[in-house]
N, C-alpha and C. Protein backbone atom coordinates (compact mmCIF):
# COMPACT_ATOMS: atom_id res chain seq x y z
N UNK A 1 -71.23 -91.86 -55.06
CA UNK A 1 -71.28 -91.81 -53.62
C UNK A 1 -72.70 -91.50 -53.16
N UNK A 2 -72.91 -92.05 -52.27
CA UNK A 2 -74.48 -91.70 -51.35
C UNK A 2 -74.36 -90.26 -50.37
N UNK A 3 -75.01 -89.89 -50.70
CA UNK A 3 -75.84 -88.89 -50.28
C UNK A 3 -77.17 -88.74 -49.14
N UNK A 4 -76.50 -88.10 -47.86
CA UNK A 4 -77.80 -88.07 -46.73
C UNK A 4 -77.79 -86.78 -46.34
N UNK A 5 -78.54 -86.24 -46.40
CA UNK A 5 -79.27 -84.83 -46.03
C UNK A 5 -78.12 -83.99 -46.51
N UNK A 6 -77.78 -84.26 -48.10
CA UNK A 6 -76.44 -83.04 -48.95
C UNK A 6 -75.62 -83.36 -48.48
N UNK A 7 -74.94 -84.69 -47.22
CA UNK A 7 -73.70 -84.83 -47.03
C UNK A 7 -73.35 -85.78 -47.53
N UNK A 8 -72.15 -86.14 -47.76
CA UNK A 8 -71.65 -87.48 -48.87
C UNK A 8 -71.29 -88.40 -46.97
N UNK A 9 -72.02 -90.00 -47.44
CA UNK A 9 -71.80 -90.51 -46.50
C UNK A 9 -70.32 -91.23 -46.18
N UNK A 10 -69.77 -91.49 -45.11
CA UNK A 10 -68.34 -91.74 -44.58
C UNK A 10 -68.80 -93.33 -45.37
N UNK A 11 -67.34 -93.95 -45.38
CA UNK A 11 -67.24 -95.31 -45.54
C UNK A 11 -68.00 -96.38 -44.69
N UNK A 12 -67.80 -96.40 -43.19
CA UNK A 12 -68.48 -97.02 -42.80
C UNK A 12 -70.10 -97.15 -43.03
N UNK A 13 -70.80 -95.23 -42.83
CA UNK A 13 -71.96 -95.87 -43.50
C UNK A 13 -72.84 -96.42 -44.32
N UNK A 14 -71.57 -95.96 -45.58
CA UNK A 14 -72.28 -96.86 -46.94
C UNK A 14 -71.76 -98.45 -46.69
N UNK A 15 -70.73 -98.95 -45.39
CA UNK A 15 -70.74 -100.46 -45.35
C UNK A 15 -72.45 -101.19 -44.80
N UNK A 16 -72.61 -99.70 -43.71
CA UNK A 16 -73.93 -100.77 -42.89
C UNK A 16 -75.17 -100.04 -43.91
N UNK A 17 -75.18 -99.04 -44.99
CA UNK A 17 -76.10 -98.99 -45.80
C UNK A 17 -75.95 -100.28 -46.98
N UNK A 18 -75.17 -100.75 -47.25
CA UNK A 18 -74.24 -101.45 -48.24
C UNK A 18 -75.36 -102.97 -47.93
N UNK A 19 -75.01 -103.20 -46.83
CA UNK A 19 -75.24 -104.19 -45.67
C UNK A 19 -76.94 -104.37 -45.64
N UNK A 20 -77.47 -103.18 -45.50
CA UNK A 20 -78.57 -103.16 -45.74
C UNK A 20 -79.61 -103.07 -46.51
N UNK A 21 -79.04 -103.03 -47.76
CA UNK A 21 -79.24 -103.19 -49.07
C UNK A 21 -79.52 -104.53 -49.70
N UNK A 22 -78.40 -104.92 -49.15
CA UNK A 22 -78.44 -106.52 -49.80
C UNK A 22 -78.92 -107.34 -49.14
N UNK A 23 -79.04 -107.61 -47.64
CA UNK A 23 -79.90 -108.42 -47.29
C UNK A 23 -81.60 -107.80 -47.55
N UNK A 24 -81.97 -106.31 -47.69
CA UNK A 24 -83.36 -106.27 -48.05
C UNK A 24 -83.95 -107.00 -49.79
N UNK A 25 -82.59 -107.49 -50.94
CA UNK A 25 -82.68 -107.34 -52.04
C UNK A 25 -83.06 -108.95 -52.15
N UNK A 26 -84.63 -108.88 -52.91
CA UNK A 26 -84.65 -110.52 -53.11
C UNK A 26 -83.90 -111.75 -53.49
N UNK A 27 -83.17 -110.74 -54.44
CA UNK A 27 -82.25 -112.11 -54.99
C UNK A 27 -81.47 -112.30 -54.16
N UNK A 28 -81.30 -111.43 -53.46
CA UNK A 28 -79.71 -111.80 -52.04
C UNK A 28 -80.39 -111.81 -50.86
N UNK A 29 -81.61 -112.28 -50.65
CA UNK A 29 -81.97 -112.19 -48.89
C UNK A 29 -81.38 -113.72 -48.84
N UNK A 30 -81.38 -114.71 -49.39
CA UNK A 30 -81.11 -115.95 -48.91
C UNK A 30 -79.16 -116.00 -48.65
N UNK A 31 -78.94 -114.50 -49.15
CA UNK A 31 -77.77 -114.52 -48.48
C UNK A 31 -77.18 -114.49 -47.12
N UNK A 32 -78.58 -113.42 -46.56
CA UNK A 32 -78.20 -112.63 -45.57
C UNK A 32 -77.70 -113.07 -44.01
N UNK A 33 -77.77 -114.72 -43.87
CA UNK A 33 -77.16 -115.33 -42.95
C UNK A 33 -75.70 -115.34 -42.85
N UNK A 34 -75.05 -115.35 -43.90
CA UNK A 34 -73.82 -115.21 -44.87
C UNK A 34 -73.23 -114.20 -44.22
N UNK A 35 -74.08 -112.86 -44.88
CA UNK A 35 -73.88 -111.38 -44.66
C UNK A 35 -73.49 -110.88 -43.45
N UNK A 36 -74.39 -111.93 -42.39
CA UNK A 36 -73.95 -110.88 -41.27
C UNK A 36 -72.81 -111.75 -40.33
N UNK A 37 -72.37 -112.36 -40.93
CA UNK A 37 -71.07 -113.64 -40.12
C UNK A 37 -69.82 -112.69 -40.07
N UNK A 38 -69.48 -112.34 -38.71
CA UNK A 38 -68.39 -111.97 -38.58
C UNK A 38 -68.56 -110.60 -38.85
N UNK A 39 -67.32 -109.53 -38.59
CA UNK A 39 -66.75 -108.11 -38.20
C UNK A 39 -66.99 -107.64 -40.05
N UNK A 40 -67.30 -106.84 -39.76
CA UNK A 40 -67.18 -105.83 -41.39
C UNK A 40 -66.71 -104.66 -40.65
N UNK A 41 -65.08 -103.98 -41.10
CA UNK A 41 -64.95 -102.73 -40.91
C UNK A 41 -64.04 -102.12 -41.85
N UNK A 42 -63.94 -100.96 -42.24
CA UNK A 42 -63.04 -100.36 -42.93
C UNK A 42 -61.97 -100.03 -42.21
N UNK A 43 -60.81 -99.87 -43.46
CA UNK A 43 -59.44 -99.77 -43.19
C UNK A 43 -58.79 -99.01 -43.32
N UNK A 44 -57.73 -98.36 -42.86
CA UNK A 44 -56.69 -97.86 -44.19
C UNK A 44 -55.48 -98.60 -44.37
N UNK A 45 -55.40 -99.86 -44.23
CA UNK A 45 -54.47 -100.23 -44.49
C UNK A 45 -54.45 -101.70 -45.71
N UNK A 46 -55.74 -101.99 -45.65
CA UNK A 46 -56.51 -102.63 -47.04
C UNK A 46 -56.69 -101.93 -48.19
N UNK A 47 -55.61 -102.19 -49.18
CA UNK A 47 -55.51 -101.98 -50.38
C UNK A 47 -57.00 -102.06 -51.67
N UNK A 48 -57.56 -102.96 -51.62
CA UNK A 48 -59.15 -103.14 -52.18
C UNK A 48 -59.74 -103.77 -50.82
N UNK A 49 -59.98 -104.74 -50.50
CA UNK A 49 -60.85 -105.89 -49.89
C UNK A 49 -60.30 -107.24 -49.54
N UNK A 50 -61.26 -107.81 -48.09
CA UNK A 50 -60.50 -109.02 -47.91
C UNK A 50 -61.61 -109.57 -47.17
N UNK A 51 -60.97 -110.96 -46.94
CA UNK A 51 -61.84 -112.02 -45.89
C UNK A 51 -60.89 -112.89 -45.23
N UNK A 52 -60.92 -113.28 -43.90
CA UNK A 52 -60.18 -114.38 -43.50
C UNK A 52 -61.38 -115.44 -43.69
N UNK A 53 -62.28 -114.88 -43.79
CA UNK A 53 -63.13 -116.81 -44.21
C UNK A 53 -64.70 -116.33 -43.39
N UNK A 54 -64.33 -115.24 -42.45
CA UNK A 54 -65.25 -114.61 -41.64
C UNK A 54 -65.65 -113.13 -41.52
N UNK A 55 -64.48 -112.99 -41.41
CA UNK A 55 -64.75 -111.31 -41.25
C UNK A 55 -63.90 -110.37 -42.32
N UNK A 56 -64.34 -109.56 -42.35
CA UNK A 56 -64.49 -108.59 -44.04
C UNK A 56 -63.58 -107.55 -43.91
N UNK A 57 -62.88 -106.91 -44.21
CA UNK A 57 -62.15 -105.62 -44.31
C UNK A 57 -62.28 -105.17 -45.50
N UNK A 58 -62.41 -103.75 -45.91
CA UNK A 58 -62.32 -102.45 -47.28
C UNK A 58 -61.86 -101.98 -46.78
N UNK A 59 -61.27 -101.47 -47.64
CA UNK A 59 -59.92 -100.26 -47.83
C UNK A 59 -60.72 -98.71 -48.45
N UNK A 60 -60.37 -98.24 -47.16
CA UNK A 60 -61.45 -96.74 -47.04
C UNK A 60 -61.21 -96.55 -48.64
N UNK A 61 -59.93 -96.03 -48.98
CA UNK A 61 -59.27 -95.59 -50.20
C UNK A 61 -60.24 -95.98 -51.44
N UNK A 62 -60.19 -97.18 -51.56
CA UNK A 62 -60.79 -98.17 -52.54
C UNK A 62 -62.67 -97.71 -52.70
N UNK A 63 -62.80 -98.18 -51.39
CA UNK A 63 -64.65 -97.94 -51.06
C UNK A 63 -65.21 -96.53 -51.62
N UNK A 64 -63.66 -95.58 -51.24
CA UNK A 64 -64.30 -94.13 -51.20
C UNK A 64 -64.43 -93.49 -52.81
N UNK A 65 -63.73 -94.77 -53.79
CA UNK A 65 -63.85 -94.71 -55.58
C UNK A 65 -65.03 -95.65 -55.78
N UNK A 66 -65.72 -96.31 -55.19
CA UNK A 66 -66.61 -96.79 -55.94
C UNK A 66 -68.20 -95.99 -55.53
N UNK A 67 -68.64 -96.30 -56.62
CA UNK A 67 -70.43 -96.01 -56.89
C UNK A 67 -70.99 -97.11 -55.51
N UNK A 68 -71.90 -96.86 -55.75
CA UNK A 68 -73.13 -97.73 -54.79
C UNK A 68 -73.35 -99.74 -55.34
N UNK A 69 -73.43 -99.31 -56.69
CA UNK A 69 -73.59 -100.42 -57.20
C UNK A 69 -72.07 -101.51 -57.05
N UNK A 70 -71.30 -100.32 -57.45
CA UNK A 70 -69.82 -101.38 -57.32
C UNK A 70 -69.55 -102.30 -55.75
N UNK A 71 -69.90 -101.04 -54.95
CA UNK A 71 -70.03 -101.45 -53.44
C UNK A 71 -70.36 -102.62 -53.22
N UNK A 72 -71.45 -102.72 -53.33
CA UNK A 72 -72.85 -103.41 -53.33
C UNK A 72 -71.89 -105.11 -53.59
N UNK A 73 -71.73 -104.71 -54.67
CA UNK A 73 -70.59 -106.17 -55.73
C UNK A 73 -69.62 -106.73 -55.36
N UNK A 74 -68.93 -105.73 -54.58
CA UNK A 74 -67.42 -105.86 -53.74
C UNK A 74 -68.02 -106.86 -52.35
N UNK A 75 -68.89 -106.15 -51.88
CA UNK A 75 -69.34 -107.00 -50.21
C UNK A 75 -69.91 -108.58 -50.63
N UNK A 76 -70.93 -108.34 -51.71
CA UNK A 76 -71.31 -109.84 -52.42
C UNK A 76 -70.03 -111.05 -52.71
N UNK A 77 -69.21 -110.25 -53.43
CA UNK A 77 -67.41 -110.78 -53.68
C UNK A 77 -67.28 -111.69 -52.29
N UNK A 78 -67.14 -110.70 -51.37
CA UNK A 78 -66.63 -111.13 -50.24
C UNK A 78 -67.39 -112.20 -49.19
N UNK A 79 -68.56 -111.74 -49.83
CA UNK A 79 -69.55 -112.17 -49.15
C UNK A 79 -69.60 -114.29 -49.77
N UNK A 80 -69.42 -114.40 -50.94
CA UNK A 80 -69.26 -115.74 -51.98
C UNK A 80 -68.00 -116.41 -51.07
N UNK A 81 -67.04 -115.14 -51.03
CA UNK A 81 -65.46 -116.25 -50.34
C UNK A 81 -66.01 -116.78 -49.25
N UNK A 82 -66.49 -116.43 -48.57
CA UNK A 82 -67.12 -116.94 -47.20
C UNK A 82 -68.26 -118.26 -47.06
N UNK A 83 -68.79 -117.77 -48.25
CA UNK A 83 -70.15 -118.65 -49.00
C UNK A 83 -69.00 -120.26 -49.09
N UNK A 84 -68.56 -120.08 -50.10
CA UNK A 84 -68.11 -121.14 -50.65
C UNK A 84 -66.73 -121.68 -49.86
N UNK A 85 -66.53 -121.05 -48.92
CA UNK A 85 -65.62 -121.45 -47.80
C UNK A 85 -64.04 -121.51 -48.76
N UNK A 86 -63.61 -120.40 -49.20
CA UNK A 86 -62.81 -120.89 -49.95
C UNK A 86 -61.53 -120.84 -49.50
N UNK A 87 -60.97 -120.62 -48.79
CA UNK A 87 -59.87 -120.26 -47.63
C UNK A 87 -59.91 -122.07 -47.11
N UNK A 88 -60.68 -122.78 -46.59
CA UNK A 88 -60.79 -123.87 -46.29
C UNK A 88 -60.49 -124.66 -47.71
N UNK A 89 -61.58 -124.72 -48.64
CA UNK A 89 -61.89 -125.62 -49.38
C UNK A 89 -60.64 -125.95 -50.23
N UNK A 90 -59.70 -124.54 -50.90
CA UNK A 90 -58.98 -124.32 -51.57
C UNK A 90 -57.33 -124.09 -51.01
N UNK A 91 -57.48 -124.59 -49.80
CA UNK A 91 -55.85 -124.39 -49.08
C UNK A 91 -54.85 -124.49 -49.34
N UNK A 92 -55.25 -126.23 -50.03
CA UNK A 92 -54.27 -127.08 -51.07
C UNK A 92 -53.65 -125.94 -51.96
N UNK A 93 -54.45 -125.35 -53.02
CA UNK A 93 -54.32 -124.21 -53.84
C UNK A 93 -53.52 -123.23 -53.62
N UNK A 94 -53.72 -122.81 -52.45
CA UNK A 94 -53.00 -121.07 -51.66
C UNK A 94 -52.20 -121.62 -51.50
N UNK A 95 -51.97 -122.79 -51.02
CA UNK A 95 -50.40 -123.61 -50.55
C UNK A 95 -49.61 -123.16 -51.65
N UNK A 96 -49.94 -123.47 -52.77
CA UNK A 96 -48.86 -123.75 -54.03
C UNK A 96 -48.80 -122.20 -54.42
N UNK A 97 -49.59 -121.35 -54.39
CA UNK A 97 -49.48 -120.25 -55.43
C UNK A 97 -50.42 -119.13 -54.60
N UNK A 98 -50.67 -118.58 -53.74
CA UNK A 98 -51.78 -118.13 -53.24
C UNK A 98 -52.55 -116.68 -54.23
N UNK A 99 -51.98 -116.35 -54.60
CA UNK A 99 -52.40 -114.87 -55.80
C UNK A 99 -52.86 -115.60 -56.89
N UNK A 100 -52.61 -116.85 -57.30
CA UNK A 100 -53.45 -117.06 -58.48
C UNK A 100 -54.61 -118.42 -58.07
N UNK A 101 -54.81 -119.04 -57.06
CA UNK A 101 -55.70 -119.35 -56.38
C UNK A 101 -56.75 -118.54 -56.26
N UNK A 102 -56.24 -117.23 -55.04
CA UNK A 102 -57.27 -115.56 -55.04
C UNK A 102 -58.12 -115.91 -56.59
N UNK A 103 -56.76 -115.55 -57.40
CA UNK A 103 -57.40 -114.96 -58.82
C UNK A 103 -58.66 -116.44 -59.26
N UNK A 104 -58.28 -117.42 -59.14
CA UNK A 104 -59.05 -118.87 -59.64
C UNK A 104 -60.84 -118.50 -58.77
N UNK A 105 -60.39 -118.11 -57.54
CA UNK A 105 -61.58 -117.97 -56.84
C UNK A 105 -62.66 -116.43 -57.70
N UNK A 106 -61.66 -115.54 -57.14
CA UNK A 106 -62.33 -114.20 -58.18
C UNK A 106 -62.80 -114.69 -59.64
N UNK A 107 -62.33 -115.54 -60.39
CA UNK A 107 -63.63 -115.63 -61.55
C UNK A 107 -64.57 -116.26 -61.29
N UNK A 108 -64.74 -117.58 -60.73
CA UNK A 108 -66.17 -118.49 -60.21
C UNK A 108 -66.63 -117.45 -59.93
N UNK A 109 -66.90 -116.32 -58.73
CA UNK A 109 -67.29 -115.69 -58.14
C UNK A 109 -67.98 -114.61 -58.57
N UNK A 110 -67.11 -113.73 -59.56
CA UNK A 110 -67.57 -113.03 -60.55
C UNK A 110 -68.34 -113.39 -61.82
N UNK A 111 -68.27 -114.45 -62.25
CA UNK A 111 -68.89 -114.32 -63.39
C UNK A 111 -70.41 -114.83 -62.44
N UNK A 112 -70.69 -115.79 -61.37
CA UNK A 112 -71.80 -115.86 -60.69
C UNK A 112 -72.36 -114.59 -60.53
N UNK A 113 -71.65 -113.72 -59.61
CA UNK A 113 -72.53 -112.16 -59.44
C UNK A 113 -72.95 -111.30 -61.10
N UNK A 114 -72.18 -111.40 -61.77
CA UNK A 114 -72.35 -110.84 -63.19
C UNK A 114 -73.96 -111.16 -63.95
N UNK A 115 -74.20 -113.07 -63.52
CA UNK A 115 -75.10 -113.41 -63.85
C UNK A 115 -76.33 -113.18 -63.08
N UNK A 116 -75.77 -113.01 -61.85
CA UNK A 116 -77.21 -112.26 -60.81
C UNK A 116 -77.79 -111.34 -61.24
N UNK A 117 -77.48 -110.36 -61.99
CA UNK A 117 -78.17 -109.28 -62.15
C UNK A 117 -78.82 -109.25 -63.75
N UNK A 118 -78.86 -110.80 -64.18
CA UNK A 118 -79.47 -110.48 -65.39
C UNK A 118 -78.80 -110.08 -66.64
N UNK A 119 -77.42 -109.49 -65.97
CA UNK A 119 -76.47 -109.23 -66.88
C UNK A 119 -76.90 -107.66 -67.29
N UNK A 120 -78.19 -107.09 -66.67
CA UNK A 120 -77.83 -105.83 -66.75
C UNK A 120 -76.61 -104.96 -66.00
N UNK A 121 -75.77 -105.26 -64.40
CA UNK A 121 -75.11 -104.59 -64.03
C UNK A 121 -75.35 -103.27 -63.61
N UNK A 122 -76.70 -103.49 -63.00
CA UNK A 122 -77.59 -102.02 -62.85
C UNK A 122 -76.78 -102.05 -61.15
N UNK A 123 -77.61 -102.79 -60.44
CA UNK A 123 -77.81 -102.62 -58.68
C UNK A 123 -76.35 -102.89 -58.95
N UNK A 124 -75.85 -104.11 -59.09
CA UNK A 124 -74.67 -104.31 -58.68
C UNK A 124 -73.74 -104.47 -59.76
N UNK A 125 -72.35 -103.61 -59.90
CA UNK A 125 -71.36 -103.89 -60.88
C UNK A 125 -70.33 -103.65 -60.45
N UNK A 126 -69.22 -104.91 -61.28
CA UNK A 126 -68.41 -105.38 -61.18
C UNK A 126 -67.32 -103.91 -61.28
N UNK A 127 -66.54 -103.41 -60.12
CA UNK A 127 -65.57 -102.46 -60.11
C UNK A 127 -64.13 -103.12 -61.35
N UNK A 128 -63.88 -101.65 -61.46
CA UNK A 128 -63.03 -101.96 -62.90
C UNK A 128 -61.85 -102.56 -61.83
N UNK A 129 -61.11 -103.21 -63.11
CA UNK A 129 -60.06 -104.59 -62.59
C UNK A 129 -60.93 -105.83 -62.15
N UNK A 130 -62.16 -105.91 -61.88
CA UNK A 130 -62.18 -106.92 -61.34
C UNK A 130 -62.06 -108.37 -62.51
N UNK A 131 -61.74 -109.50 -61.69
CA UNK A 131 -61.12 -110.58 -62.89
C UNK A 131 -62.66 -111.56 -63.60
N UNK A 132 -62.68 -111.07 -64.80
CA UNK A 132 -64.06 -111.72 -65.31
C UNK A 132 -63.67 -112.44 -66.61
N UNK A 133 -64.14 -113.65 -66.71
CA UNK A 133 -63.63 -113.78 -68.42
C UNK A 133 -64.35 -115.28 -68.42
N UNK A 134 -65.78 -115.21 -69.58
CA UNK A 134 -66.70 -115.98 -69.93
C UNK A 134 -66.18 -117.79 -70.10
N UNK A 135 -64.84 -117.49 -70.29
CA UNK A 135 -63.80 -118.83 -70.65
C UNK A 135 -64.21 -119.97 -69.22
N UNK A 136 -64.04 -119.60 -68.50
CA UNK A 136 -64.25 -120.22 -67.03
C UNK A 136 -65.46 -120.54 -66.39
N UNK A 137 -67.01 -119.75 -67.24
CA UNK A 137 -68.03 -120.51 -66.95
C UNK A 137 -67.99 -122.16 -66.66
N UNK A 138 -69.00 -122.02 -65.74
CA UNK A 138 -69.38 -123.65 -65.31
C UNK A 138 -67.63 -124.81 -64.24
N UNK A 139 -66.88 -123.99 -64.53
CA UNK A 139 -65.58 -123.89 -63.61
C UNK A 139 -65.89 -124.14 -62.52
N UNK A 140 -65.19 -124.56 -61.48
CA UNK A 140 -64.84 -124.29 -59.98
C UNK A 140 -63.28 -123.83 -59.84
N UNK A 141 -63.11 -123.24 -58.92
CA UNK A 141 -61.96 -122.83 -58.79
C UNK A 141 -60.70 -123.57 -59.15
N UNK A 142 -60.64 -124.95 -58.71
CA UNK A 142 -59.07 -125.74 -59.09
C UNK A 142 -59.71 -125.93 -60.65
N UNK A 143 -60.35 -125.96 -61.27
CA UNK A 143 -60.19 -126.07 -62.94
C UNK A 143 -59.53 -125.08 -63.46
N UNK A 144 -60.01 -123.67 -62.85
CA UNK A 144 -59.41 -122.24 -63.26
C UNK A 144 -58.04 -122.17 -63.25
N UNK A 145 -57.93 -122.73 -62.09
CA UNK A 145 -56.11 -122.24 -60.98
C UNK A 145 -55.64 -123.03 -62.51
N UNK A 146 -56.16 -124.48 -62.45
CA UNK A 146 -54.70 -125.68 -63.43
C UNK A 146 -54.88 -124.87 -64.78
């Protein structure tokens, strides 16, 4: 957890510190058009994280277990669904099965951020559970889903 003047910061401000992190971070400034599309707010009624395609919700609960770095990984996550329009692109998909679509999208997604960092997992890492597995490199999502 972050820390400002000995107080542990609330959820929201590690979202707009979170926020501000990653668009200052080279490898992710060409995100930051991305980043700022649409509402980011915390919840309590979001279980981990979400996107309708625009706007972002965390689940205080969830946010308030992760490190800085995991953070950081989770908003990027969310930040890719939006990227890659996948709510649109993949409809067909959610039509038939929508949780293992999610899941088809969460590996493209993850193993991309995994590789952002060099594969050290320093700034940003992947919160435990999240769905990673080297098998699905070079994939797009409907290869994963079939």
């Amino acid at each position: 957890m972050s820390l400002a003047i000995g107080k542990q910061l609330t959820a929201e401000q590690r979202l707009y510190k979170a926020t501000t992190d990653l668009v200052g971070r080279e490898e992710f400034v060409a995100l930051a058009g991305v980043l700022m599309i649409g509402t980011k707010q915390v919840s309590d009624d979001v279980p981990t994280a979400c996107t309708n395609g625009r706007d972002e919700r965390y689940g205080r609960t969830y946010v308030d277990k992760l490190n800085d770095a995991e953070f950081r990984f989770l908003m990027l996550h969310e930040c890719y669904h939006k990227m890659y329009q996948h709510l649109t692109t993949w409809k067909h998909l959610h039509d038939i099965n929508h949780g293992l679509a999610n899941a088809a999208c969460d590996y493209v997604i993850n193993i991309k951020l995994a590789d952002s960092d060099g594969g050290k997992r320093e700034w940003i890492s992947m919160p435990k559970g999240g769905l990673l597995d080297d098998k699905y490199r070079g994939m797009d999502a409907k290869q994963v889903f079939d």
